[in-house]
C-alpha atoms as a PDB file:
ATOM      1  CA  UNK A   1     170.083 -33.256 -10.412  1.00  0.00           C
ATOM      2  CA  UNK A   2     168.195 -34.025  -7.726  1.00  0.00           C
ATOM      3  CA  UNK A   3     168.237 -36.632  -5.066  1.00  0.00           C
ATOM      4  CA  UNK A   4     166.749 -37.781  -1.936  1.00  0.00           C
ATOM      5  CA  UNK A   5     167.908 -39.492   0.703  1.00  0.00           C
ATOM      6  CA  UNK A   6     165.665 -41.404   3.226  1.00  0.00           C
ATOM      7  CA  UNK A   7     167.588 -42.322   6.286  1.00  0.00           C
ATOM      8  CA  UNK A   8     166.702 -42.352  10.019  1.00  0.00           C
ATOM      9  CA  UNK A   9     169.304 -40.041  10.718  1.00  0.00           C
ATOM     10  CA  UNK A  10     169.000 -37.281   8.394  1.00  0.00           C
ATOM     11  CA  UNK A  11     170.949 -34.992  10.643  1.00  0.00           C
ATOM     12  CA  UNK A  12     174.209 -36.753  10.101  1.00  0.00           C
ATOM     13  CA  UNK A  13     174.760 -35.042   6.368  1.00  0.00           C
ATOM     14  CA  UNK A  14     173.859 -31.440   7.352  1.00  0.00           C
ATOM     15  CA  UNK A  15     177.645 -30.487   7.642  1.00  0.00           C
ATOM     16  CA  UNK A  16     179.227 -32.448   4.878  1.00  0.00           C
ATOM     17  CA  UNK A  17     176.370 -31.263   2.351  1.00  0.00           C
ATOM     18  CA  UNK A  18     176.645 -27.542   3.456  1.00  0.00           C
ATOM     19  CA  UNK A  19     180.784 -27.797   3.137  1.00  0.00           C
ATOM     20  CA  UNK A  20     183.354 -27.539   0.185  1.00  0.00           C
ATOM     21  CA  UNK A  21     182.093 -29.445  -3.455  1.00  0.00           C
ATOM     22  CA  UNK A  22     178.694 -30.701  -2.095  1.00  0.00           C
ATOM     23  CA  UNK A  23     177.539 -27.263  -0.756  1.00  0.00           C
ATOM     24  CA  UNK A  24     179.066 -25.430  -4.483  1.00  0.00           C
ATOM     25  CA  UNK A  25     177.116 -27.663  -6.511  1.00  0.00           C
ATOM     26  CA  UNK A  26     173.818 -26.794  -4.184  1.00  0.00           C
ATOM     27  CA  UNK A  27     174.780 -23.282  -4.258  1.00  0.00           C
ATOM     28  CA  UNK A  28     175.052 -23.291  -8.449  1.00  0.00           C
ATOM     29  CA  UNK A  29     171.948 -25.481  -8.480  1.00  0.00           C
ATOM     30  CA  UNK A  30     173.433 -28.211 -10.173  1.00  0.00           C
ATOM     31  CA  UNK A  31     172.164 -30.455  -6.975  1.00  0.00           C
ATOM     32  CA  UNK A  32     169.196 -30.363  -4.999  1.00  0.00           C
ATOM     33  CA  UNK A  33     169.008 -32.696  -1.926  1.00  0.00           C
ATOM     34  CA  UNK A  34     166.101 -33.836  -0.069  1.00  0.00           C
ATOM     35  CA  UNK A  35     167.140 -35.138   3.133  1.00  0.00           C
ATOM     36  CA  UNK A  36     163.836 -37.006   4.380  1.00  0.00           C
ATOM     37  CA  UNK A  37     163.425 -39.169   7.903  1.00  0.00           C
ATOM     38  CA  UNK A  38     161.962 -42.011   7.723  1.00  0.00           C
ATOM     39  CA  UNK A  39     160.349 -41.892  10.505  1.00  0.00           C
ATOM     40  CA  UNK A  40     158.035 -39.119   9.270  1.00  0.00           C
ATOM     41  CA  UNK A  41     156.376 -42.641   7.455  1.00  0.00           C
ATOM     42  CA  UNK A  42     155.879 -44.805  10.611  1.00  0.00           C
ATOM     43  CA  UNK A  43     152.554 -46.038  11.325  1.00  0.00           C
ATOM     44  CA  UNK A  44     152.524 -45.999  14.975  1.00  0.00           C
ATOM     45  CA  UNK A  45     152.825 -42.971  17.697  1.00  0.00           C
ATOM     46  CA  UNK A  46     156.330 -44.461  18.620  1.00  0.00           C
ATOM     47  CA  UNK A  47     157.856 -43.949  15.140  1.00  0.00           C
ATOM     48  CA  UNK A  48     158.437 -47.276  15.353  1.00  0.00           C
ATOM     49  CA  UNK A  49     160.470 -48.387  11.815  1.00  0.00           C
ATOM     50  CA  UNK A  50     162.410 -51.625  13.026  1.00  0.00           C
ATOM     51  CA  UNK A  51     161.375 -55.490  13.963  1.00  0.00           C
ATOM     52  CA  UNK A  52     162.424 -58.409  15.201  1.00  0.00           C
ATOM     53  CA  UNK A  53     163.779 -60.463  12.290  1.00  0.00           C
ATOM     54  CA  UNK A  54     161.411 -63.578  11.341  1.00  0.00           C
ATOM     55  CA  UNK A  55     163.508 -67.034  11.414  1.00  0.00           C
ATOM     56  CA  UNK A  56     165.105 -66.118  15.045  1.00  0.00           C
ATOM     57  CA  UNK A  57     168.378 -64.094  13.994  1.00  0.00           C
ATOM     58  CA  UNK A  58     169.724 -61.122  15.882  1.00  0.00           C
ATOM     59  CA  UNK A  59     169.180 -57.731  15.645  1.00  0.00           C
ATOM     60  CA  UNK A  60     166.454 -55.451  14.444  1.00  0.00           C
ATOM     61  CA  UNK A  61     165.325 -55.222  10.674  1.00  0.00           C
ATOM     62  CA  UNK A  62     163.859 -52.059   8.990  1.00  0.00           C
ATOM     63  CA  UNK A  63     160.135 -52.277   8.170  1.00  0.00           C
ATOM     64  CA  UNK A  64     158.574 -52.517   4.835  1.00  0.00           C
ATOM     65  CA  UNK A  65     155.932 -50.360   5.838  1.00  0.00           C
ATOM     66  CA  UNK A  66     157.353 -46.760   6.170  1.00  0.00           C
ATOM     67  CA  UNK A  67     159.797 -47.462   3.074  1.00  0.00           C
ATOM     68  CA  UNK A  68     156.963 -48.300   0.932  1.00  0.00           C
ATOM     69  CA  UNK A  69     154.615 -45.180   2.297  1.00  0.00           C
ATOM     70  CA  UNK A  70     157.986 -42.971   1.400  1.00  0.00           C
ATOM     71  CA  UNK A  71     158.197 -44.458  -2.478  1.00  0.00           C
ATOM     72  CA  UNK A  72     154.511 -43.684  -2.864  1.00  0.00           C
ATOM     73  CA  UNK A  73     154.616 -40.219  -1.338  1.00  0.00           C
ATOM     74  CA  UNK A  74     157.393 -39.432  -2.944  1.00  0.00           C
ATOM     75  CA  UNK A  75     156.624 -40.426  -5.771  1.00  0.00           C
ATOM     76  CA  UNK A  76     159.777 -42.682  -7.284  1.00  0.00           C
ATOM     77  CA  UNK A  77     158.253 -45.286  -8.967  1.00  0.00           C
ATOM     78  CA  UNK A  78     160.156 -43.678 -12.418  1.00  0.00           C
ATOM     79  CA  UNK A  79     163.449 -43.059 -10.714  1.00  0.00           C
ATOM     80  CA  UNK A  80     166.631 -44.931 -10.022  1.00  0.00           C
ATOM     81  CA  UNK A  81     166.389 -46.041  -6.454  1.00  0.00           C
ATOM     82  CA  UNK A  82     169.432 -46.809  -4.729  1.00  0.00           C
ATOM     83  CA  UNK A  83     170.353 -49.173  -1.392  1.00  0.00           C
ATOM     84  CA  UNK A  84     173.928 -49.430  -0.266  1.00  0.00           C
ATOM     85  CA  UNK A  85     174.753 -52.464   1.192  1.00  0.00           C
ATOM     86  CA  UNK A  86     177.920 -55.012   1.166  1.00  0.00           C
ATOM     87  CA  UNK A  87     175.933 -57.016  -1.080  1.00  0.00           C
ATOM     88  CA  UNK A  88     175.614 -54.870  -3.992  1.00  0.00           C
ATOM     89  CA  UNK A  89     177.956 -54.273  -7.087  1.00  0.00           C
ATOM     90  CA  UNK A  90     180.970 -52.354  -5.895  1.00  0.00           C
ATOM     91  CA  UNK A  91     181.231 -48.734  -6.453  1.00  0.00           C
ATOM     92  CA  UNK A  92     183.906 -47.236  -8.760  1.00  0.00           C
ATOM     93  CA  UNK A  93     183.935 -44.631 -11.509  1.00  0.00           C
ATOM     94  CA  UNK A  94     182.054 -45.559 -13.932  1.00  0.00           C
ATOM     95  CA  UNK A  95     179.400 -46.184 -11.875  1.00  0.00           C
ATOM     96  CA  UNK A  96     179.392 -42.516 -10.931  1.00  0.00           C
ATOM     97  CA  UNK A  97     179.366 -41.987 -14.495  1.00  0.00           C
ATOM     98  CA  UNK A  98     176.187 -43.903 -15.010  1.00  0.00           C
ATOM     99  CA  UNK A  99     174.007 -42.181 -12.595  1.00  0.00           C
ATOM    100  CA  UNK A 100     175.794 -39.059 -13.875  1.00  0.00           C
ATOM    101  CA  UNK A 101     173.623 -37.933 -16.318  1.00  0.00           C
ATOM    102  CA  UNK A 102     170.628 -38.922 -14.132  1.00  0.00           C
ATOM    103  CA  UNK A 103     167.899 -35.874 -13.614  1.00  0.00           C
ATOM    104  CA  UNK A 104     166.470 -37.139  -9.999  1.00  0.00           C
ATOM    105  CA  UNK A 105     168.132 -40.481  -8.102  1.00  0.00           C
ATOM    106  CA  UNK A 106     167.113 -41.485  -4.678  1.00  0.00           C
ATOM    107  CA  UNK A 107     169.125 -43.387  -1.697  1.00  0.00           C
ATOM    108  CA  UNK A 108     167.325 -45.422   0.705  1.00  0.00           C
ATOM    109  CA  UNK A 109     170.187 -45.235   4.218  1.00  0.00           C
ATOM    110  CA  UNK A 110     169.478 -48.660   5.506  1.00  0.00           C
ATOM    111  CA  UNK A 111     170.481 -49.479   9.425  1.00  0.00           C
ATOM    112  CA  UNK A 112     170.380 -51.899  11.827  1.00  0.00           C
ATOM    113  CA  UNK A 113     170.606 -55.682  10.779  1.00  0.00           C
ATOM    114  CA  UNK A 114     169.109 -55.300   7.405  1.00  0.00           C
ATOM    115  CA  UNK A 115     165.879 -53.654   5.231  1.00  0.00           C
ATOM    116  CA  UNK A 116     163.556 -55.863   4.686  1.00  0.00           C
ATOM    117  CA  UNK A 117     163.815 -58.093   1.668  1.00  0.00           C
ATOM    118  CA  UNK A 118     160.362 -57.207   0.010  1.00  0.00           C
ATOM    119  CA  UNK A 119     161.621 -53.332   0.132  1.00  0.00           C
ATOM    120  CA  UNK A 120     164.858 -54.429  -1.691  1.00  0.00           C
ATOM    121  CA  UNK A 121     162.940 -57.029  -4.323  1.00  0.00           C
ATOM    122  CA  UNK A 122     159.859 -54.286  -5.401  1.00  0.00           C
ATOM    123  CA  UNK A 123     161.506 -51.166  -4.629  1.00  0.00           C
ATOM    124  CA  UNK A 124     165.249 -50.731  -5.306  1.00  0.00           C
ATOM    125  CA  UNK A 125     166.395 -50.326  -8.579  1.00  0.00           C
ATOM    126  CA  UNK A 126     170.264 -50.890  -7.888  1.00  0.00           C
ATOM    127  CA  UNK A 127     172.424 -51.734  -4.767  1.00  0.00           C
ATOM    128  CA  UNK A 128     175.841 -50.927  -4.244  1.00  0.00           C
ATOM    129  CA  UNK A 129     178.503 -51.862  -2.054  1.00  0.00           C
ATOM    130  CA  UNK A 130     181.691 -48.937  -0.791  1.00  0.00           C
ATOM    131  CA  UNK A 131     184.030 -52.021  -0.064  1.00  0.00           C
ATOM    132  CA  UNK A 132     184.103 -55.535   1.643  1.00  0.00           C
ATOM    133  CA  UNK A 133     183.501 -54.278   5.473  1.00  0.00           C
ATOM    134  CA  UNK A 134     180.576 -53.222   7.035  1.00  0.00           C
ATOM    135  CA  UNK A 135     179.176 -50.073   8.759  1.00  0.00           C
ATOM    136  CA  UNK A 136     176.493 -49.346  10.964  1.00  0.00           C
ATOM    137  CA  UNK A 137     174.591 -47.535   8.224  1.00  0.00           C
ATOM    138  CA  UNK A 138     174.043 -46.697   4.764  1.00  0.00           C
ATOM    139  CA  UNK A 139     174.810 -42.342   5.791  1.00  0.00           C
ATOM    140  CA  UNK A 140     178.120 -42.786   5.258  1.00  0.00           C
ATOM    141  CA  UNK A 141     178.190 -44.452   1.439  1.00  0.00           C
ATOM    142  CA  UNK A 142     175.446 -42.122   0.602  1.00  0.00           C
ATOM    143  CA  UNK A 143     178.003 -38.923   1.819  1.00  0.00           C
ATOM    144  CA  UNK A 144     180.232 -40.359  -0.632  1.00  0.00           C
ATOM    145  CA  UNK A 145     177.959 -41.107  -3.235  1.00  0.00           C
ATOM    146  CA  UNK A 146     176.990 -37.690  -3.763  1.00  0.00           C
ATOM    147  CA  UNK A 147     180.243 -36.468  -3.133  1.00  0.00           C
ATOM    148  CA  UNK A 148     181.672 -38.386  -6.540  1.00  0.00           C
ATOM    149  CA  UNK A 149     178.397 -36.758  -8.399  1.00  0.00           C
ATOM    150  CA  UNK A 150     179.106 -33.320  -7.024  1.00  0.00           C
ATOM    151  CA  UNK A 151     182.263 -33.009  -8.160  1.00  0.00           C
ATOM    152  CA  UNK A 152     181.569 -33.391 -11.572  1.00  0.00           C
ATOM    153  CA  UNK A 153     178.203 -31.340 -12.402  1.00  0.00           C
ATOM    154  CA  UNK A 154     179.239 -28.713 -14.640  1.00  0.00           C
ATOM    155  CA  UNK A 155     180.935 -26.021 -13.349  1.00  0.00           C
ATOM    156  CA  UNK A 156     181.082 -26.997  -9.829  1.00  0.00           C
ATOM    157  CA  UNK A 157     185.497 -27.755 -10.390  1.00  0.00           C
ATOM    158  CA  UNK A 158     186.731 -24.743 -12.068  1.00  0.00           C
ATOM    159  CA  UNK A 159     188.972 -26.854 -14.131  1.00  0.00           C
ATOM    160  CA  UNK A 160     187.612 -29.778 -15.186  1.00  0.00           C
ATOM    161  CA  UNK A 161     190.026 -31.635 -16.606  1.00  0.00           C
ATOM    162  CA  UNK A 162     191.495 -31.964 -13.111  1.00  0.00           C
ATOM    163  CA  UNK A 163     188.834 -33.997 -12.625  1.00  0.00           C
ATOM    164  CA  UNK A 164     189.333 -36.014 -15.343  1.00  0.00           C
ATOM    165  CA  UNK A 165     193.067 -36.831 -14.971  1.00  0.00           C
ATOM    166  CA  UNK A 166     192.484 -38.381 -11.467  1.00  0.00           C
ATOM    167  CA  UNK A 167     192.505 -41.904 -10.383  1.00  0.00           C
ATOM    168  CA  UNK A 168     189.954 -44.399 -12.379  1.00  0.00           C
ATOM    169  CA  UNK A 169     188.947 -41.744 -15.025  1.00  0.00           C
ATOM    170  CA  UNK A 170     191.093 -43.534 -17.843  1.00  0.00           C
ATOM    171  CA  UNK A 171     190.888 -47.401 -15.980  1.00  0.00           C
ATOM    172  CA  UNK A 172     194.456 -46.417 -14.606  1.00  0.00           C
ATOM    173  CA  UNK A 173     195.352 -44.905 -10.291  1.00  0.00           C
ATOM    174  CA  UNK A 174     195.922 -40.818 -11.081  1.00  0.00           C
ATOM    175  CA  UNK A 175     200.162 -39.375 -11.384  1.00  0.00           C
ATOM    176  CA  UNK A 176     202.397 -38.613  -8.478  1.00  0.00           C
ATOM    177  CA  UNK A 177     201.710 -34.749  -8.448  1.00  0.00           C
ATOM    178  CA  UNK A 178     204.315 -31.762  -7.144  1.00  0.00           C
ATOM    179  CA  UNK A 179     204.251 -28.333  -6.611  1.00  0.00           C
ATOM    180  CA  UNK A 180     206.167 -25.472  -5.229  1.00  0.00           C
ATOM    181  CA  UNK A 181     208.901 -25.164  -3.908  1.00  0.00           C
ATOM    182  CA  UNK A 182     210.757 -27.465  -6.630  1.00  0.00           C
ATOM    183  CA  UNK A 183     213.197 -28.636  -3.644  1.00  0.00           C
ATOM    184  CA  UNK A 184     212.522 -28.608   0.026  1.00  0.00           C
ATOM    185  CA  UNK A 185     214.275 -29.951   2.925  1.00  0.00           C
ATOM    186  CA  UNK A 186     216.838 -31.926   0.014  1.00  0.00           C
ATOM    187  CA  UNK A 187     213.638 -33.854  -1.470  1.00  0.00           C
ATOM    188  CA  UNK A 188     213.461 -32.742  -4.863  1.00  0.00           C
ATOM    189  CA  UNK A 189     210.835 -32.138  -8.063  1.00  0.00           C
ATOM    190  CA  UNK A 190     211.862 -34.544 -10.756  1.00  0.00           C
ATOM    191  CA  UNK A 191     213.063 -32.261 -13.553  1.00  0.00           C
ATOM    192  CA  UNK A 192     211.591 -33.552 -15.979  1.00  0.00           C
ATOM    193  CA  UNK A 193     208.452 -31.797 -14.579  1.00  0.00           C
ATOM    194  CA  UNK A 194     210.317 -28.143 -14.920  1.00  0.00           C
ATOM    195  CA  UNK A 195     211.498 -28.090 -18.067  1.00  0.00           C
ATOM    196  CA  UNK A 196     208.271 -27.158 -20.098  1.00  0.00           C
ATOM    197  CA  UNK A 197     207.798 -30.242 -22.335  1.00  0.00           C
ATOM    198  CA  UNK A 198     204.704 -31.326 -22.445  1.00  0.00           C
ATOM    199  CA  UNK A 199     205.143 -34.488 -24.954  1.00  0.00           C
ATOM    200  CA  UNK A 200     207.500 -35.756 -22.361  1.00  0.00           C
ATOM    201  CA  UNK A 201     205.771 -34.680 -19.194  1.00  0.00           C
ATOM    202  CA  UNK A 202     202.679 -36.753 -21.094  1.00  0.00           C
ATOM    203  CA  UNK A 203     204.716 -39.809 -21.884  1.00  0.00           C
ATOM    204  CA  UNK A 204     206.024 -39.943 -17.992  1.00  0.00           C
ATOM    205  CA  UNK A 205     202.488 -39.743 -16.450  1.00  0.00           C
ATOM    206  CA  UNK A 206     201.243 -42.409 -18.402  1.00  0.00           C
ATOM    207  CA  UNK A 207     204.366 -44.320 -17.717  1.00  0.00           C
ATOM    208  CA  UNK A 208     203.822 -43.658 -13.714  1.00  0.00           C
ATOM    209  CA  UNK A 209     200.137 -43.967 -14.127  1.00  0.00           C
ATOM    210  CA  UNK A 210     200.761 -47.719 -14.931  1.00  0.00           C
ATOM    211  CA  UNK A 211     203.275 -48.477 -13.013  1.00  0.00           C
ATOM    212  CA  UNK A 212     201.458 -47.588  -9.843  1.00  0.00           C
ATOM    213  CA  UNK A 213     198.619 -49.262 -11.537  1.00  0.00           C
ATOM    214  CA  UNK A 214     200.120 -52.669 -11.587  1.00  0.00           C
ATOM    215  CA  UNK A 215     202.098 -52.495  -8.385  1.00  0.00           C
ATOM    216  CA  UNK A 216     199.071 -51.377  -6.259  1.00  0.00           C
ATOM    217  CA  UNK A 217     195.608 -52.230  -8.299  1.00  0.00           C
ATOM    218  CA  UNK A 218     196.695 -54.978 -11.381  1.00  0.00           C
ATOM    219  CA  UNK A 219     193.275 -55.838 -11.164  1.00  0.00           C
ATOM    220  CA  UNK A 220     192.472 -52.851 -13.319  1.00  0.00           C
ATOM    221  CA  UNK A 221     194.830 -53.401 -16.035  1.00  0.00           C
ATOM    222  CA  UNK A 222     192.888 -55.816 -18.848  1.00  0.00           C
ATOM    223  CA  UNK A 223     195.928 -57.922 -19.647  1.00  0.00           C
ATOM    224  CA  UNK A 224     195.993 -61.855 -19.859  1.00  0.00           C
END
């Protein structure tokens, strides 16, 4: 997969991308990332890729011009193009799944105020919202963007059916999990979980699975 990421401060992934699941899928070449700035597509000497909004508002609003120069150079016309932003369709799993499969995406990092609108209506082919709050950039959403991707390209988890027993994988939040010591400091594994049976084991996952499912997200359990 490849993808790249136009943002005015291109800088800010260098250590998350070269770190932990990111940098193993680069390293297996399961992901290529193009980390492009897009002020390289300015018109002027200044760089200059922000306005003063038309209609009066506040704040500054990200040209058309450079973001259109970058689609043509880059050539994305055939690929999924992507713009986070609190308005968009909010991210969970099986988004991740859709663009999953995807051979090349690319992430536009808005800033400032806004993009401008004709970017969004001719350009982007999907926005997405992280949550309902707002941050100074699009960086951040794209760091975790790829980060859900990474994770599962083959062979980047050594197990991957870890992956697929955590939270949102099945519509359900993932199990309390335990590990050695089986008691410390009086706090103690349930022992259920040491006595080898898997049935069981099985049957009290799902059982916690939904349980922490309706007390903390009901709004992913499809009942009426």
């Amino acid at each position: 997969m490849i993808i790249d990421i136009l943002s005015l401060f291109p800088n800010m992934f260098e250590n998350v991308f070269s770190t932990s699941i990111i940098a193993k899928a680069i390293e297996k070449k399961m992901l290529s990332i193009n980390l492009l700035d897009l002020r390289d597509f300015a018109f002027n000497k200044n760089r200059q890729v922000d306005d003063y909004p038309y209609g009066g508002d506040s704040g500054m609003v990200i040209k058309p011009e450079p973001v259109f120069e970058a689609y043509d150079f880059l050539e994305w016309k055939d690929i999924p193009v992507i713009y986070f932003t609190p308005q968009g369709r909010v991210l969970n799993q099986n988004i991740i799944k859709e663009y999953l499969e995807k051979p090349r995406i690319a992430i536009i990092s808005g800033h400032y105020k806004e993009l401008d609108q004709r970017v969004r209506d001719q350009l982007v082919t999907d926005e997405i919202s992280i949550g309902d709050f707002v941050l100074s950039g699009g960086e951040l959403p794209a760091m975790i963007f790829v980060d859900a991707l990474a994770r599962l390209q083959d062979g980047v988890i050594s197990d991957i059916t870890s992956a697929l027993q955590d939270s949102f994988e099945d519509g359900l939040l993932g199990v309390p999990q335990y590990t050695r010591p089986a008691e410390y400091r009086g706090l103690k594994v349930p022992d259920l979980l040491l006595q080898g049976n898997h049935k069981e084991i099985h049957k009290w996952q799902e059982e916690q699975a939904y349980k922490l499912t309706k007390e903390r997200r009901p709004d992913l359990l499809d009942e009426e």
